[in-house]
C-alpha atoms as a PDB file:
ATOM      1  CA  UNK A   1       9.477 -18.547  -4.037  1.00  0.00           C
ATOM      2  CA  UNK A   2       8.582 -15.951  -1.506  1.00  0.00           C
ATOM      3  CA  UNK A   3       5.361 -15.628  -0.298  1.00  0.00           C
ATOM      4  CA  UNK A   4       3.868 -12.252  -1.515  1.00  0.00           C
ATOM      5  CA  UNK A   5       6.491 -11.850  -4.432  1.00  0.00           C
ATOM      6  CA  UNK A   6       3.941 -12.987  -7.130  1.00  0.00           C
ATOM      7  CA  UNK A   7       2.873 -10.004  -9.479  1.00  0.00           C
ATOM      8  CA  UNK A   8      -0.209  -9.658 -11.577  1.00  0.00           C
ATOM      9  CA  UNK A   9      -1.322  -7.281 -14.438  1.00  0.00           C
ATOM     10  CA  UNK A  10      -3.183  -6.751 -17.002  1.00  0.00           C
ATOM     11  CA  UNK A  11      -6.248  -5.350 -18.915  1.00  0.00           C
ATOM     12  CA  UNK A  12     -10.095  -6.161 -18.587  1.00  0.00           C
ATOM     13  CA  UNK A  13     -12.396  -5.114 -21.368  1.00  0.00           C
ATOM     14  CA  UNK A  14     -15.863  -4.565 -20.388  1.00  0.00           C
ATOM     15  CA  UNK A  15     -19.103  -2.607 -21.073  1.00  0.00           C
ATOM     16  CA  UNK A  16     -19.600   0.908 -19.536  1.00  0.00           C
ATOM     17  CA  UNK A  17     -21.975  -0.268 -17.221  1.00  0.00           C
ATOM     18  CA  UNK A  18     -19.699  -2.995 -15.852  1.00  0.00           C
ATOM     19  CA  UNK A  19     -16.922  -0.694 -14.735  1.00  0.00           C
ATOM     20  CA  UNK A  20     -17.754   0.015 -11.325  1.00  0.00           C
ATOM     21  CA  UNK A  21     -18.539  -3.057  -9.828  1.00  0.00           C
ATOM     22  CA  UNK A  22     -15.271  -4.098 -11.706  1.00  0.00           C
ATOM     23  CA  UNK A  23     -13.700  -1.574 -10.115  1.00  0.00           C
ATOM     24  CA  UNK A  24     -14.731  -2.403  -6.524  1.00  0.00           C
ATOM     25  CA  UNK A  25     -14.351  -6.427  -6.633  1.00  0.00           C
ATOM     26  CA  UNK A  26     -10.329  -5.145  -7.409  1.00  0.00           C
ATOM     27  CA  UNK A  27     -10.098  -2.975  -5.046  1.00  0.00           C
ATOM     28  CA  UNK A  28     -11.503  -5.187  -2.515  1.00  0.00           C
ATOM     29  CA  UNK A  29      -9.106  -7.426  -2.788  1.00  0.00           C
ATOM     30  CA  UNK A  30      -5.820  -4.923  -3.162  1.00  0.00           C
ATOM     31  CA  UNK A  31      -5.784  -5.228  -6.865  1.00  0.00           C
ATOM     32  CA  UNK A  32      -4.753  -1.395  -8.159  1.00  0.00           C
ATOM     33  CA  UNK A  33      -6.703   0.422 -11.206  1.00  0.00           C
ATOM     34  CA  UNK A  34      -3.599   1.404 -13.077  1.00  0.00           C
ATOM     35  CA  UNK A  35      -5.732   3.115 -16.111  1.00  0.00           C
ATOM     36  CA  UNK A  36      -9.089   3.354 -17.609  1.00  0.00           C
ATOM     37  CA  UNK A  37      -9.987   4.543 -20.933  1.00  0.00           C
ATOM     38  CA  UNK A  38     -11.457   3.759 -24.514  1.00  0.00           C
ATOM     39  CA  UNK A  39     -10.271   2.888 -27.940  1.00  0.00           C
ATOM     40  CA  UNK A  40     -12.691   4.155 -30.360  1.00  0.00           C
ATOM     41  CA  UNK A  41     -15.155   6.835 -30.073  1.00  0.00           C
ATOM     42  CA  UNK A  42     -18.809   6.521 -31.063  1.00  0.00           C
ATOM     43  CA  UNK A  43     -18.634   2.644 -30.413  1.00  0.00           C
ATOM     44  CA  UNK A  44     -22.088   0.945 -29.328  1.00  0.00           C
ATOM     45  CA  UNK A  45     -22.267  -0.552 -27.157  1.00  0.00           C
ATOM     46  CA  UNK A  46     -19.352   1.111 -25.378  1.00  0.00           C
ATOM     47  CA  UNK A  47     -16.252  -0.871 -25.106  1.00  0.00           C
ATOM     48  CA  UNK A  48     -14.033   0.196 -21.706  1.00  0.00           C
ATOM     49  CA  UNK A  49     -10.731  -0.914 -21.012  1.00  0.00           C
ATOM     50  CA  UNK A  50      -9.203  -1.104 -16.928  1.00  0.00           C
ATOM     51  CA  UNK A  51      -5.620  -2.067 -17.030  1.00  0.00           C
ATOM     52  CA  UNK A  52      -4.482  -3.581 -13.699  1.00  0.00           C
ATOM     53  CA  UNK A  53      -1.870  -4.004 -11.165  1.00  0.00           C
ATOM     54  CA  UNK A  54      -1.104  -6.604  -8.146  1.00  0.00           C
ATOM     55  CA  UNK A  55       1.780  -7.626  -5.803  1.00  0.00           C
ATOM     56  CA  UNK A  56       1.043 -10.702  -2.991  1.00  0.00           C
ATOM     57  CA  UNK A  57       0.206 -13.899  -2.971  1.00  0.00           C
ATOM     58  CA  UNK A  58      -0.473 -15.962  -6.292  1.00  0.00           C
ATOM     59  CA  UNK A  59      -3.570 -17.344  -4.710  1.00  0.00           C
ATOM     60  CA  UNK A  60      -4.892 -14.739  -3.014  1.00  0.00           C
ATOM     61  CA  UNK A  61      -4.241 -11.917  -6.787  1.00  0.00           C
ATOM     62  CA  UNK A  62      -5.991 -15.087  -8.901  1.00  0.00           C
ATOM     63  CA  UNK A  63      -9.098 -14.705  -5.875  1.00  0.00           C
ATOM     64  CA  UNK A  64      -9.033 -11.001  -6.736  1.00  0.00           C
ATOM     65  CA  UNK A  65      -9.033 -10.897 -10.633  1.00  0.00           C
ATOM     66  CA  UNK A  66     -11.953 -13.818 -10.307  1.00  0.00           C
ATOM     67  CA  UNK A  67     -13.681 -11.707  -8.537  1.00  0.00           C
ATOM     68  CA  UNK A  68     -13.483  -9.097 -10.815  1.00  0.00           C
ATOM     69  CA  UNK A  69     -13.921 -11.250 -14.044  1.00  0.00           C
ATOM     70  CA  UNK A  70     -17.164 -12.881 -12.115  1.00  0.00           C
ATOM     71  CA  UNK A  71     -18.841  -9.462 -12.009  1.00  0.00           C
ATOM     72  CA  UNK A  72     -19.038  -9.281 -16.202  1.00  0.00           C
ATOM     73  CA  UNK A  73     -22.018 -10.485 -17.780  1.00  0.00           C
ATOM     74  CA  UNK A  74     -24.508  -9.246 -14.501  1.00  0.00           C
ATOM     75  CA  UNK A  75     -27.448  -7.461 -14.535  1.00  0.00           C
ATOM     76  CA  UNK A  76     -28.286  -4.439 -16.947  1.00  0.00           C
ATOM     77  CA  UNK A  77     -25.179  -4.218 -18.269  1.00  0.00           C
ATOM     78  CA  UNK A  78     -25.803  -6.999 -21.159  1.00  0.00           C
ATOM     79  CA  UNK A  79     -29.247  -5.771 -21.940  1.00  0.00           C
ATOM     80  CA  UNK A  80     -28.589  -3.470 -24.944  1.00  0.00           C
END
């Protein structure tokens, strides 16, 4: 196919403290935050879900949800 015709999208679930640097590994790499938002309230530790959105180049919108997916798990976010 064309090059830059692939599309990607989805959702990421992730703890609260994740969400930013989630956030910014998409963005860095033209991936779009479509939505972010819970499912239940009172939930510990707090569940987040990002749904996103991506037009270009297969390789290049895998690259950019790796990224993203590679900043789970870090740091104080899985200390609870």
């Amino acid at each position: 196919g064309e090059q830059g015709a692939a599309h990607i999208a989805g959702d990421i679930a992730m703890l609260e403290p994740e969400v930013n640097a989630v956030i910014k590994a998409l963005r860095r790499n033209n991936l779009e935050v479509v939505a972010l938002h819970n499912h239940m309230l009172g939930d510990e530790p707090r569940i987040i879900f990002l749904h996103y959105y991506g037009r270009g180049a297969a390789n290049t919108l895998s690259q950019g949800f790796r990224a993203a997916l590679d900043e789970l798990g870090k740091g104080q976010a899985m200390r609870h």
